[in-house]
C-alpha atoms as a PDB file:
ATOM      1  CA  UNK A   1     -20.636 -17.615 -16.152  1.00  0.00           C
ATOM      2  CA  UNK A   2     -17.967 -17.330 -18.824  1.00  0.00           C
ATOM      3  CA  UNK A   3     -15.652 -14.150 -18.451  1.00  0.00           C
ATOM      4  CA  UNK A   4     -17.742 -12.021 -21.018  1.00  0.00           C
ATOM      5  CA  UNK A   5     -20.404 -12.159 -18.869  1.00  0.00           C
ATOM      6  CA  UNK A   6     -18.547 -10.992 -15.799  1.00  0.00           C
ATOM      7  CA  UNK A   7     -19.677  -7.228 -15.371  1.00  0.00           C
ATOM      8  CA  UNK A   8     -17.034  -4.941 -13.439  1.00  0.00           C
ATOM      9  CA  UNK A   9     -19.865  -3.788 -10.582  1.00  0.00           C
ATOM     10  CA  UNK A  10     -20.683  -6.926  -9.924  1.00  0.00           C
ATOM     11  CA  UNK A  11     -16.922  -7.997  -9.713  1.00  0.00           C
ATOM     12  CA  UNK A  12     -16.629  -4.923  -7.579  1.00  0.00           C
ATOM     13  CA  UNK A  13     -19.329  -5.836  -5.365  1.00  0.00           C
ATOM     14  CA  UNK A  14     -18.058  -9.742  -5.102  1.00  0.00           C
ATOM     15  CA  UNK A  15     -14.440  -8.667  -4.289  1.00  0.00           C
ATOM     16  CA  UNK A  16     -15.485  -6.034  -1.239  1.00  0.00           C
ATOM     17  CA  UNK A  17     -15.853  -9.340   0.601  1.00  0.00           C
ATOM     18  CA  UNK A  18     -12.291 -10.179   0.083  1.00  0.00           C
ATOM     19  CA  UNK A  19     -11.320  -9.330   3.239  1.00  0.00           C
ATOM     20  CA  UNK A  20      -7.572  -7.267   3.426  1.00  0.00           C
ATOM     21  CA  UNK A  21      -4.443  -5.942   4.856  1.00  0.00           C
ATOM     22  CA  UNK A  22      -4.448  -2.347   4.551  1.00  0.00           C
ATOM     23  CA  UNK A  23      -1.357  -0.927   3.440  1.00  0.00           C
ATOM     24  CA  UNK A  24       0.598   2.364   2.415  1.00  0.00           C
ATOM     25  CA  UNK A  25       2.790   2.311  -0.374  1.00  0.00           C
ATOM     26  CA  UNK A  26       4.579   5.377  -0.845  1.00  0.00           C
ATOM     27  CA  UNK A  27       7.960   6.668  -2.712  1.00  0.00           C
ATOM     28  CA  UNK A  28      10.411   9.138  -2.992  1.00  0.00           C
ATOM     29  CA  UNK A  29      13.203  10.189  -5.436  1.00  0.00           C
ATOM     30  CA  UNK A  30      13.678  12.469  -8.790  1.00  0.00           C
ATOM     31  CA  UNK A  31      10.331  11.717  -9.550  1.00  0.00           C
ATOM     32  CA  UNK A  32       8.929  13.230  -5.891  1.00  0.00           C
ATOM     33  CA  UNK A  33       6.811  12.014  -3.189  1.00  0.00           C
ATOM     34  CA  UNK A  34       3.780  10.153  -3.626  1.00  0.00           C
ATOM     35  CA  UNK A  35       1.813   7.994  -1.189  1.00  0.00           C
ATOM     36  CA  UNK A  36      -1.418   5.594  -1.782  1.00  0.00           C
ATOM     37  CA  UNK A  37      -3.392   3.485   0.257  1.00  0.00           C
ATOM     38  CA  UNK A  38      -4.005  -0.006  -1.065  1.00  0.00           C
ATOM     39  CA  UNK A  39      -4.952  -3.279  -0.278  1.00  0.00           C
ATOM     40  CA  UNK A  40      -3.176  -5.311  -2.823  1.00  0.00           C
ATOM     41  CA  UNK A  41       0.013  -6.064  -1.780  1.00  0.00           C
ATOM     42  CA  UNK A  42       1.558  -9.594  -1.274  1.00  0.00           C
ATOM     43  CA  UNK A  43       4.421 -11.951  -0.960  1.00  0.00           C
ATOM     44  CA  UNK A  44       6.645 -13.212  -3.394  1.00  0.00           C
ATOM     45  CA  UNK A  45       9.043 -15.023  -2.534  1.00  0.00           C
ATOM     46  CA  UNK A  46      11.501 -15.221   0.887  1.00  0.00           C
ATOM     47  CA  UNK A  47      14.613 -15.982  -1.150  1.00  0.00           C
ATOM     48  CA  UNK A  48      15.225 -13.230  -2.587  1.00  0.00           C
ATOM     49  CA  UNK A  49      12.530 -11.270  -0.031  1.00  0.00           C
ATOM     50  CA  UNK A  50       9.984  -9.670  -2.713  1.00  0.00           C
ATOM     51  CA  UNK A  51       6.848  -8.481  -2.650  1.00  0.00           C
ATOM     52  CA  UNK A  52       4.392  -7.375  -5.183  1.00  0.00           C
ATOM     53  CA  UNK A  53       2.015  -4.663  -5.421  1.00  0.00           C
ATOM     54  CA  UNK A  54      -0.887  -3.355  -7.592  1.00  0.00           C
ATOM     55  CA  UNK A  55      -1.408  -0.118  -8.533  1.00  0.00           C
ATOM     56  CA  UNK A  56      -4.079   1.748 -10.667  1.00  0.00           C
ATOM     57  CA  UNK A  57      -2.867   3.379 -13.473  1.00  0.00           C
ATOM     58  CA  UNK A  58      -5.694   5.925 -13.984  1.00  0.00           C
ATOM     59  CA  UNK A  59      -3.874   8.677 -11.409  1.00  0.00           C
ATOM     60  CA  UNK A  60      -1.078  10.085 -13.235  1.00  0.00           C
ATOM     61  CA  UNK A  61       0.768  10.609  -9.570  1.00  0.00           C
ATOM     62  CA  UNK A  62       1.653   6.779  -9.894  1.00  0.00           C
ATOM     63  CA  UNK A  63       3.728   6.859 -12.347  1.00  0.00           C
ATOM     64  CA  UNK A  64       6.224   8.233  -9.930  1.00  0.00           C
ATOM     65  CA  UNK A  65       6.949   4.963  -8.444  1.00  0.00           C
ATOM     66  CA  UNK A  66       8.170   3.254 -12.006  1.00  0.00           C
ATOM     67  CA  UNK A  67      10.387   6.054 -12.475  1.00  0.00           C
ATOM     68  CA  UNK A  68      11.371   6.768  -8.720  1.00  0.00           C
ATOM     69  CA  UNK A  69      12.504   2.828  -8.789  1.00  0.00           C
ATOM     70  CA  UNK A  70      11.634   2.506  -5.064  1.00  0.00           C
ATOM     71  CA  UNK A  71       8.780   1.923  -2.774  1.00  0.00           C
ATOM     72  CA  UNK A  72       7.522   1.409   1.234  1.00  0.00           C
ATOM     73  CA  UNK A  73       4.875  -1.151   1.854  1.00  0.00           C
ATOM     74  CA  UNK A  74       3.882   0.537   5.233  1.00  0.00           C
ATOM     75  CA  UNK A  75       1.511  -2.213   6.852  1.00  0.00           C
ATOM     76  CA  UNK A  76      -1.354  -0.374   9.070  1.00  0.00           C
ATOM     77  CA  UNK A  77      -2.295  -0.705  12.012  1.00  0.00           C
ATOM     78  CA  UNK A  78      -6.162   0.083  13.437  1.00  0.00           C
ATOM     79  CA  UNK A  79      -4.675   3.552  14.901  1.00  0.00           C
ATOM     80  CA  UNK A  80      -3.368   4.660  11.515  1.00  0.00           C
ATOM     81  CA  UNK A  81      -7.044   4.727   9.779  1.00  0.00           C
ATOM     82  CA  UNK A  82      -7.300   8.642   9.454  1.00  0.00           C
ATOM     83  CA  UNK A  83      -3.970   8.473   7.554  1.00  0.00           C
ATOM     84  CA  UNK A  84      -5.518   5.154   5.575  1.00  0.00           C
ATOM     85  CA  UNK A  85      -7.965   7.450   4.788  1.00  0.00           C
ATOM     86  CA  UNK A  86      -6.357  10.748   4.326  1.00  0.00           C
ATOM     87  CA  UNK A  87      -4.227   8.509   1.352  1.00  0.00           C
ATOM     88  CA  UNK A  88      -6.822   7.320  -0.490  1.00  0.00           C
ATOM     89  CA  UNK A  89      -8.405  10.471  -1.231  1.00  0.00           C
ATOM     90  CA  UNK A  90     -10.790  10.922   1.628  1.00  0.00           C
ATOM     91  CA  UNK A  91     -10.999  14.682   2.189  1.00  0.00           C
ATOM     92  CA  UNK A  92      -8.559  15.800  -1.178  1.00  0.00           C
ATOM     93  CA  UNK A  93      -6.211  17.276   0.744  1.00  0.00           C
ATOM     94  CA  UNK A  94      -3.078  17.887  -1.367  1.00  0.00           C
ATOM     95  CA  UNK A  95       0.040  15.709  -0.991  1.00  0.00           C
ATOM     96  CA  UNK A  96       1.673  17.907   1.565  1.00  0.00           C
ATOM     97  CA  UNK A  97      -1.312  17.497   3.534  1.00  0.00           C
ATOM     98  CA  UNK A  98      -1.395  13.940   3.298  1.00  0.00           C
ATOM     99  CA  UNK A  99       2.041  13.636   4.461  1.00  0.00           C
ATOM    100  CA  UNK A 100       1.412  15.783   7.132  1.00  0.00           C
ATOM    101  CA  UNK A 101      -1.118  13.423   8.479  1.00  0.00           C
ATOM    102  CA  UNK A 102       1.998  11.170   9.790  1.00  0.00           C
ATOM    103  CA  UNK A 103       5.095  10.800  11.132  1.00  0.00           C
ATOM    104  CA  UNK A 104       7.569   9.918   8.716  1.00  0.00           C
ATOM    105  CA  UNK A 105      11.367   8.122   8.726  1.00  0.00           C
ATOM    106  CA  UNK A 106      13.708   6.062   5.744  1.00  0.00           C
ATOM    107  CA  UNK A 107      14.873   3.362   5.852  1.00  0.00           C
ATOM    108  CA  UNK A 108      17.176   1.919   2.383  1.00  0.00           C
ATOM    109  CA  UNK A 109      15.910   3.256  -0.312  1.00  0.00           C
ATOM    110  CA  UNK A 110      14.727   6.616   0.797  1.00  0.00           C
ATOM    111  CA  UNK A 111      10.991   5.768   0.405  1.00  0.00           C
ATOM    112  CA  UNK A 112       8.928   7.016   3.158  1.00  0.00           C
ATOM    113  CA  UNK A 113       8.072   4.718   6.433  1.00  0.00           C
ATOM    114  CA  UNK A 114       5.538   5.709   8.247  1.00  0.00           C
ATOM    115  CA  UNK A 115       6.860   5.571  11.904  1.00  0.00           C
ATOM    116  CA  UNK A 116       2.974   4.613  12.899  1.00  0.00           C
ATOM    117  CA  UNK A 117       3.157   1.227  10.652  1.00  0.00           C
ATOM    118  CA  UNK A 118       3.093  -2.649  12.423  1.00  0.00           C
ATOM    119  CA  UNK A 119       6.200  -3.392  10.083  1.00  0.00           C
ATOM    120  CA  UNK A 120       7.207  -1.528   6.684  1.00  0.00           C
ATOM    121  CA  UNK A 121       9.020  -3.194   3.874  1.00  0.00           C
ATOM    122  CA  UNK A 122      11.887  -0.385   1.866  1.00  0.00           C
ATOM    123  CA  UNK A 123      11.860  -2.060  -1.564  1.00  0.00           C
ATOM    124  CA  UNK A 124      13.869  -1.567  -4.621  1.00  0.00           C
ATOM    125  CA  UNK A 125      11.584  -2.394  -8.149  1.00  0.00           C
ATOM    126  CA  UNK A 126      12.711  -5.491  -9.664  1.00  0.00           C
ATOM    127  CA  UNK A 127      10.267  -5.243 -12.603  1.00  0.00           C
ATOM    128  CA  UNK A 128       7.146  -3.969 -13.348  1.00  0.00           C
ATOM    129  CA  UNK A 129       4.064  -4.555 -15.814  1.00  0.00           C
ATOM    130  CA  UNK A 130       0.722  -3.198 -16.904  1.00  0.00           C
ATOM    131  CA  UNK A 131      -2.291  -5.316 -16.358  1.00  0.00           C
ATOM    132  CA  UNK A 132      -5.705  -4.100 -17.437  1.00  0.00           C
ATOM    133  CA  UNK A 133      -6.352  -0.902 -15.132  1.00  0.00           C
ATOM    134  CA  UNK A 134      -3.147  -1.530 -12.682  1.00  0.00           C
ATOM    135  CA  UNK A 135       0.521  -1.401 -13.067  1.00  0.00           C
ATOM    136  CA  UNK A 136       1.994  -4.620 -11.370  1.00  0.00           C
ATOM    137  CA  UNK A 137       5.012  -4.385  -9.680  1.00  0.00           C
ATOM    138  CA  UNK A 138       7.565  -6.530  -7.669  1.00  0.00           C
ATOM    139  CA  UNK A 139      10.169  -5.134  -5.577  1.00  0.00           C
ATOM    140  CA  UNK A 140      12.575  -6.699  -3.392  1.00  0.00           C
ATOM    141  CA  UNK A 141      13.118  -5.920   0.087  1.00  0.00           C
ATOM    142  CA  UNK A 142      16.276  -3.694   1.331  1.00  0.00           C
ATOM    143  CA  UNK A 143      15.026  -3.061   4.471  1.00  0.00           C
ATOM    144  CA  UNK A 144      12.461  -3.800   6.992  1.00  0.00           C
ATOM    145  CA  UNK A 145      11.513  -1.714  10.022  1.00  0.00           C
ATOM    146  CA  UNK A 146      10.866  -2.858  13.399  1.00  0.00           C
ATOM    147  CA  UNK A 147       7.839  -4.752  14.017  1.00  0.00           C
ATOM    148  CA  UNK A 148       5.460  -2.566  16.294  1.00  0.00           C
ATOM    149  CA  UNK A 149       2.254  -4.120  18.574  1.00  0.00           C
ATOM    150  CA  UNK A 150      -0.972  -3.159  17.371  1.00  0.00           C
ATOM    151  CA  UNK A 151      -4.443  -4.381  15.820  1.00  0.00           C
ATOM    152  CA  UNK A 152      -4.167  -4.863  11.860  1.00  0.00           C
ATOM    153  CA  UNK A 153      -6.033  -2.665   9.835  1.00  0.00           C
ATOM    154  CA  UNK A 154      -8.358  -4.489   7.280  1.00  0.00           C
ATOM    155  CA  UNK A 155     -10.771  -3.621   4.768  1.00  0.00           C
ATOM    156  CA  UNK A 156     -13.872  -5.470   3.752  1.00  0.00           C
ATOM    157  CA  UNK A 157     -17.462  -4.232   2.455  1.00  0.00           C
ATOM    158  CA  UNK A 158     -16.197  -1.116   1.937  1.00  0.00           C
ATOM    159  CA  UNK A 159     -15.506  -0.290   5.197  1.00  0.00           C
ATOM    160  CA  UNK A 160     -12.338  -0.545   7.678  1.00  0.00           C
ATOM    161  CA  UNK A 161     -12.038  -3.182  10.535  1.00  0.00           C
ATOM    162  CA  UNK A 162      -9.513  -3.949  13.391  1.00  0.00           C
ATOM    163  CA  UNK A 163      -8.194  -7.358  13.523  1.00  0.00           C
ATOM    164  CA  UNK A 164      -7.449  -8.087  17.016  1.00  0.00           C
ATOM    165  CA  UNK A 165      -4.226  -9.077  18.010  1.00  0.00           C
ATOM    166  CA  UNK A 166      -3.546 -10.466  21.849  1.00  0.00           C
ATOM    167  CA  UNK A 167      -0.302  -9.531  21.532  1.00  0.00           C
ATOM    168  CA  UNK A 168      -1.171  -6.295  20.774  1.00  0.00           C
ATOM    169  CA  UNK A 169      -3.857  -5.905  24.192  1.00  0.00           C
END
Protein backbone atom coordinates (compact mmCIF):
# COMPACT_ATOMS: atom_id res chain seq x y z
CA UNK A 1 0.00 0.00 0.00
CA UNK A 2 1.65 3.28 -0.91
CA UNK A 3 0.77 6.26 1.53
CA UNK A 4 -2.10 7.64 -0.78
CA UNK A 5 -3.84 4.74 -0.25
CA UNK A 6 -3.62 4.78 3.52
CA UNK A 7 -7.21 5.97 4.67
CA UNK A 8 -7.27 7.77 8.24
CA UNK A 9 -10.11 5.09 9.73
CA UNK A 10 -8.32 2.46 8.82
CA UNK A 11 -5.05 4.02 10.30
CA UNK A 12 -7.25 4.72 13.26
CA UNK A 13 -8.44 1.32 13.56
CA UNK A 14 -4.67 -0.25 12.99
CA UNK A 15 -3.13 2.09 15.65
CA UNK A 16 -5.93 1.21 18.61
CA UNK A 17 -3.76 -1.90 18.82
CA UNK A 18 -0.76 0.08 19.70
CA UNK A 19 -0.89 -0.64 23.03
CA UNK A 20 0.02 2.68 25.57
CA UNK A 21 1.02 4.52 28.61
CA UNK A 22 -1.67 6.70 29.60
CA UNK A 23 -0.66 10.00 30.55
CA UNK A 24 -1.80 13.61 31.72
CA UNK A 25 -0.20 16.48 30.38
CA UNK A 26 -1.31 19.55 31.86
CA UNK A 27 0.02 23.38 32.27
CA UNK A 28 -0.21 26.41 33.99
CA UNK A 29 0.94 30.06 33.59
CA UNK A 30 -0.32 33.52 31.82
CA UNK A 31 -1.93 31.50 29.44
CA UNK A 32 -4.14 29.44 32.36
CA UNK A 33 -4.73 25.95 33.22
CA UNK A 34 -5.31 23.32 30.86
CA UNK A 35 -5.08 19.54 31.24
CA UNK A 36 -5.38 16.57 28.48
CA UNK A 37 -5.18 13.04 28.55
CA UNK A 38 -2.91 11.45 25.97
CA UNK A 39 -1.10 8.60 25.07
CA UNK A 40 1.70 9.97 23.06
CA UNK A 41 4.32 10.89 25.08
CA UNK A 42 7.97 9.56 24.97
CA UNK A 43 11.61 9.79 25.69
CA UNK A 44 14.13 11.80 24.24
CA UNK A 45 17.03 11.75 25.39
CA UNK A 46 18.66 11.20 29.25
CA UNK A 47 21.36 13.81 28.69
CA UNK A 48 19.75 16.54 28.73
CA UNK A 49 16.40 14.56 30.32
CA UNK A 50 13.63 15.43 27.52
CA UNK A 51 10.67 14.16 26.58
CA UNK A 52 8.33 14.72 23.78
CA UNK A 53 4.74 14.94 23.46
CA UNK A 54 1.93 15.14 20.82
CA UNK A 55 -0.81 17.17 20.94
CA UNK A 56 -3.88 17.81 18.63
CA UNK A 57 -4.19 21.04 17.42
CA UNK A 58 -7.95 21.04 16.62
CA UNK A 59 -8.92 22.24 20.51
CA UNK A 60 -8.06 25.75 20.74
CA UNK A 61 -7.39 25.10 24.77
CA UNK A 62 -3.92 23.67 23.57
CA UNK A 63 -2.51 26.35 22.50
CA UNK A 64 -2.00 27.27 26.09
CA UNK A 65 0.87 25.04 26.50
CA UNK A 66 3.11 26.83 23.52
CA UNK A 67 2.48 30.01 25.09
CA UNK A 68 2.44 28.89 28.88
CA UNK A 69 6.15 27.40 27.96
CA UNK A 70 5.66 24.59 30.53
CA UNK A 71 4.13 21.24 30.95
CA UNK A 72 3.52 17.93 33.51
CA UNK A 73 3.68 14.54 31.95
CA UNK A 74 1.62 12.98 34.88
CA UNK A 75 2.06 9.09 34.21
CA UNK A 76 -1.30 7.14 35.39
CA UNK A 77 -1.79 4.72 37.28
CA UNK A 78 -4.99 2.02 37.00
CA UNK A 79 -6.68 4.04 40.08
CA UNK A 80 -6.51 7.37 38.25
CA UNK A 81 -8.91 6.15 35.20
CA UNK A 82 -12.01 8.38 36.17
CA UNK A 83 -9.61 11.37 36.04
CA UNK A 84 -8.05 9.69 32.56
CA UNK A 85 -11.36 9.94 31.61
CA UNK A 86 -12.76 13.03 33.09
CA UNK A 87 -9.55 14.74 30.82
CA UNK A 88 -10.29 13.53 27.73
CA UNK A 89 -13.67 14.76 27.50
CA UNK A 90 -15.70 11.96 28.95
CA UNK A 91 -18.68 13.63 30.62
CA UNK A 92 -17.78 17.63 29.32
CA UNK A 93 -17.42 18.80 32.46
CA UNK A 94 -15.73 22.23 32.34
CA UNK A 95 -12.06 22.68 33.28
CA UNK A 96 -12.74 23.47 36.88
CA UNK A 97 -14.48 20.32 37.03
CA UNK A 98 -11.85 18.40 35.57
CA UNK A 99 -9.41 19.66 37.96
CA UNK A 100 -11.55 18.98 40.62
CA UNK A 101 -11.49 15.36 39.79
CA UNK A 102 -7.80 15.24 41.48
CA UNK A 103 -5.54 16.15 43.84
CA UNK A 104 -3.15 18.52 42.65
CA UNK A 105 0.70 19.81 43.73
CA UNK A 106 3.91 21.75 41.61
CA UNK A 107 6.70 20.88 41.28
CA UNK A 108 9.45 23.42 38.95
CA UNK A 109 7.72 24.92 36.62
CA UNK A 110 4.37 25.47 38.17
CA UNK A 111 2.56 22.95 35.89
CA UNK A 112 0.16 20.85 37.67
CA UNK A 113 1.18 17.19 39.19
CA UNK A 114 -1.30 15.19 39.90
CA UNK A 115 -0.48 13.85 43.46
CA UNK A 116 -2.36 10.40 42.21
CA UNK A 117 0.40 9.88 39.27
CA UNK A 118 3.20 6.66 39.36
CA UNK A 119 5.90 9.45 38.56
CA UNK A 120 5.30 13.02 36.85
CA UNK A 121 7.86 14.77 34.76
CA UNK A 122 7.72 19.21 35.36
CA UNK A 123 9.10 20.19 31.94
CA UNK A 124 10.18 23.41 30.49
CA UNK A 125 9.44 23.55 26.27
CA UNK A 126 12.57 23.35 24.45
CA UNK A 127 10.90 23.66 21.02
CA UNK A 128 7.92 22.91 19.45
CA UNK A 129 6.43 22.10 15.84
CA UNK A 130 3.26 21.46 13.92
CA UNK A 131 2.84 18.13 12.29
CA UNK A 132 -0.28 17.36 10.29
CA UNK A 133 -3.20 17.46 13.01
CA UNK A 134 -0.72 17.67 16.25
CA UNK A 135 1.61 20.18 17.61
CA UNK A 136 4.93 18.31 18.56
CA UNK A 137 6.67 19.31 21.38
CA UNK A 138 9.88 18.52 23.44
CA UNK A 139 10.46 19.70 26.81
CA UNK A 140 13.13 19.05 29.15
CA UNK A 141 12.76 17.86 32.53
CA UNK A 142 13.12 20.32 35.74
CA UNK A 143 11.69 18.14 37.99
CA UNK A 144 10.45 14.75 38.66
CA UNK A 145 8.14 13.64 41.46
CA UNK A 146 8.43 10.70 43.56
CA UNK A 147 7.84 7.46 42.06
CA UNK A 148 4.53 5.96 43.64
CA UNK A 149 3.50 1.86 43.55
CA UNK A 150 0.70 1.13 41.44
CA UNK A 151 -0.60 -0.79 38.19
CA UNK A 152 0.11 1.34 34.88
CA UNK A 153 -2.69 2.59 33.14
CA UNK A 154 -2.75 1.59 29.36
CA UNK A 155 -4.88 2.04 26.51
CA UNK A 156 -5.49 -0.31 23.65
CA UNK A 157 -8.73 -1.06 21.40
CA UNK A 158 -10.22 1.75 22.62
CA UNK A 159 -10.52 0.80 25.90
CA UNK A 160 -8.35 1.17 29.27
CA UNK A 161 -6.29 -1.74 30.85
CA UNK A 162 -4.16 -2.25 34.07
CA UNK A 163 -0.74 -3.44 33.59
CA UNK A 164 0.16 -5.36 36.55
CA UNK A 165 2.98 -4.53 38.47
CA UNK A 166 4.32 -7.06 41.46
CA UNK A 167 5.76 -4.39 42.97
CA UNK A 168 2.79 -2.67 43.08
CA UNK A 169 0.59 -6.01 44.83
Amino acid sequence: MTRAEIDRAAFREAMSHFAAAVCLVTTDGPAGRRGVTVTSVCSVSDDPATLLVCLNRSHEANARFAENGVFAVNVLADRSESVARVFSGEGKLDLEARFASGRWTTLESGAPILEDAIVAFDCRSLESRTVATHQVTIGQVVGLSVPRAGHSLLYRARRYHALQHPEAE
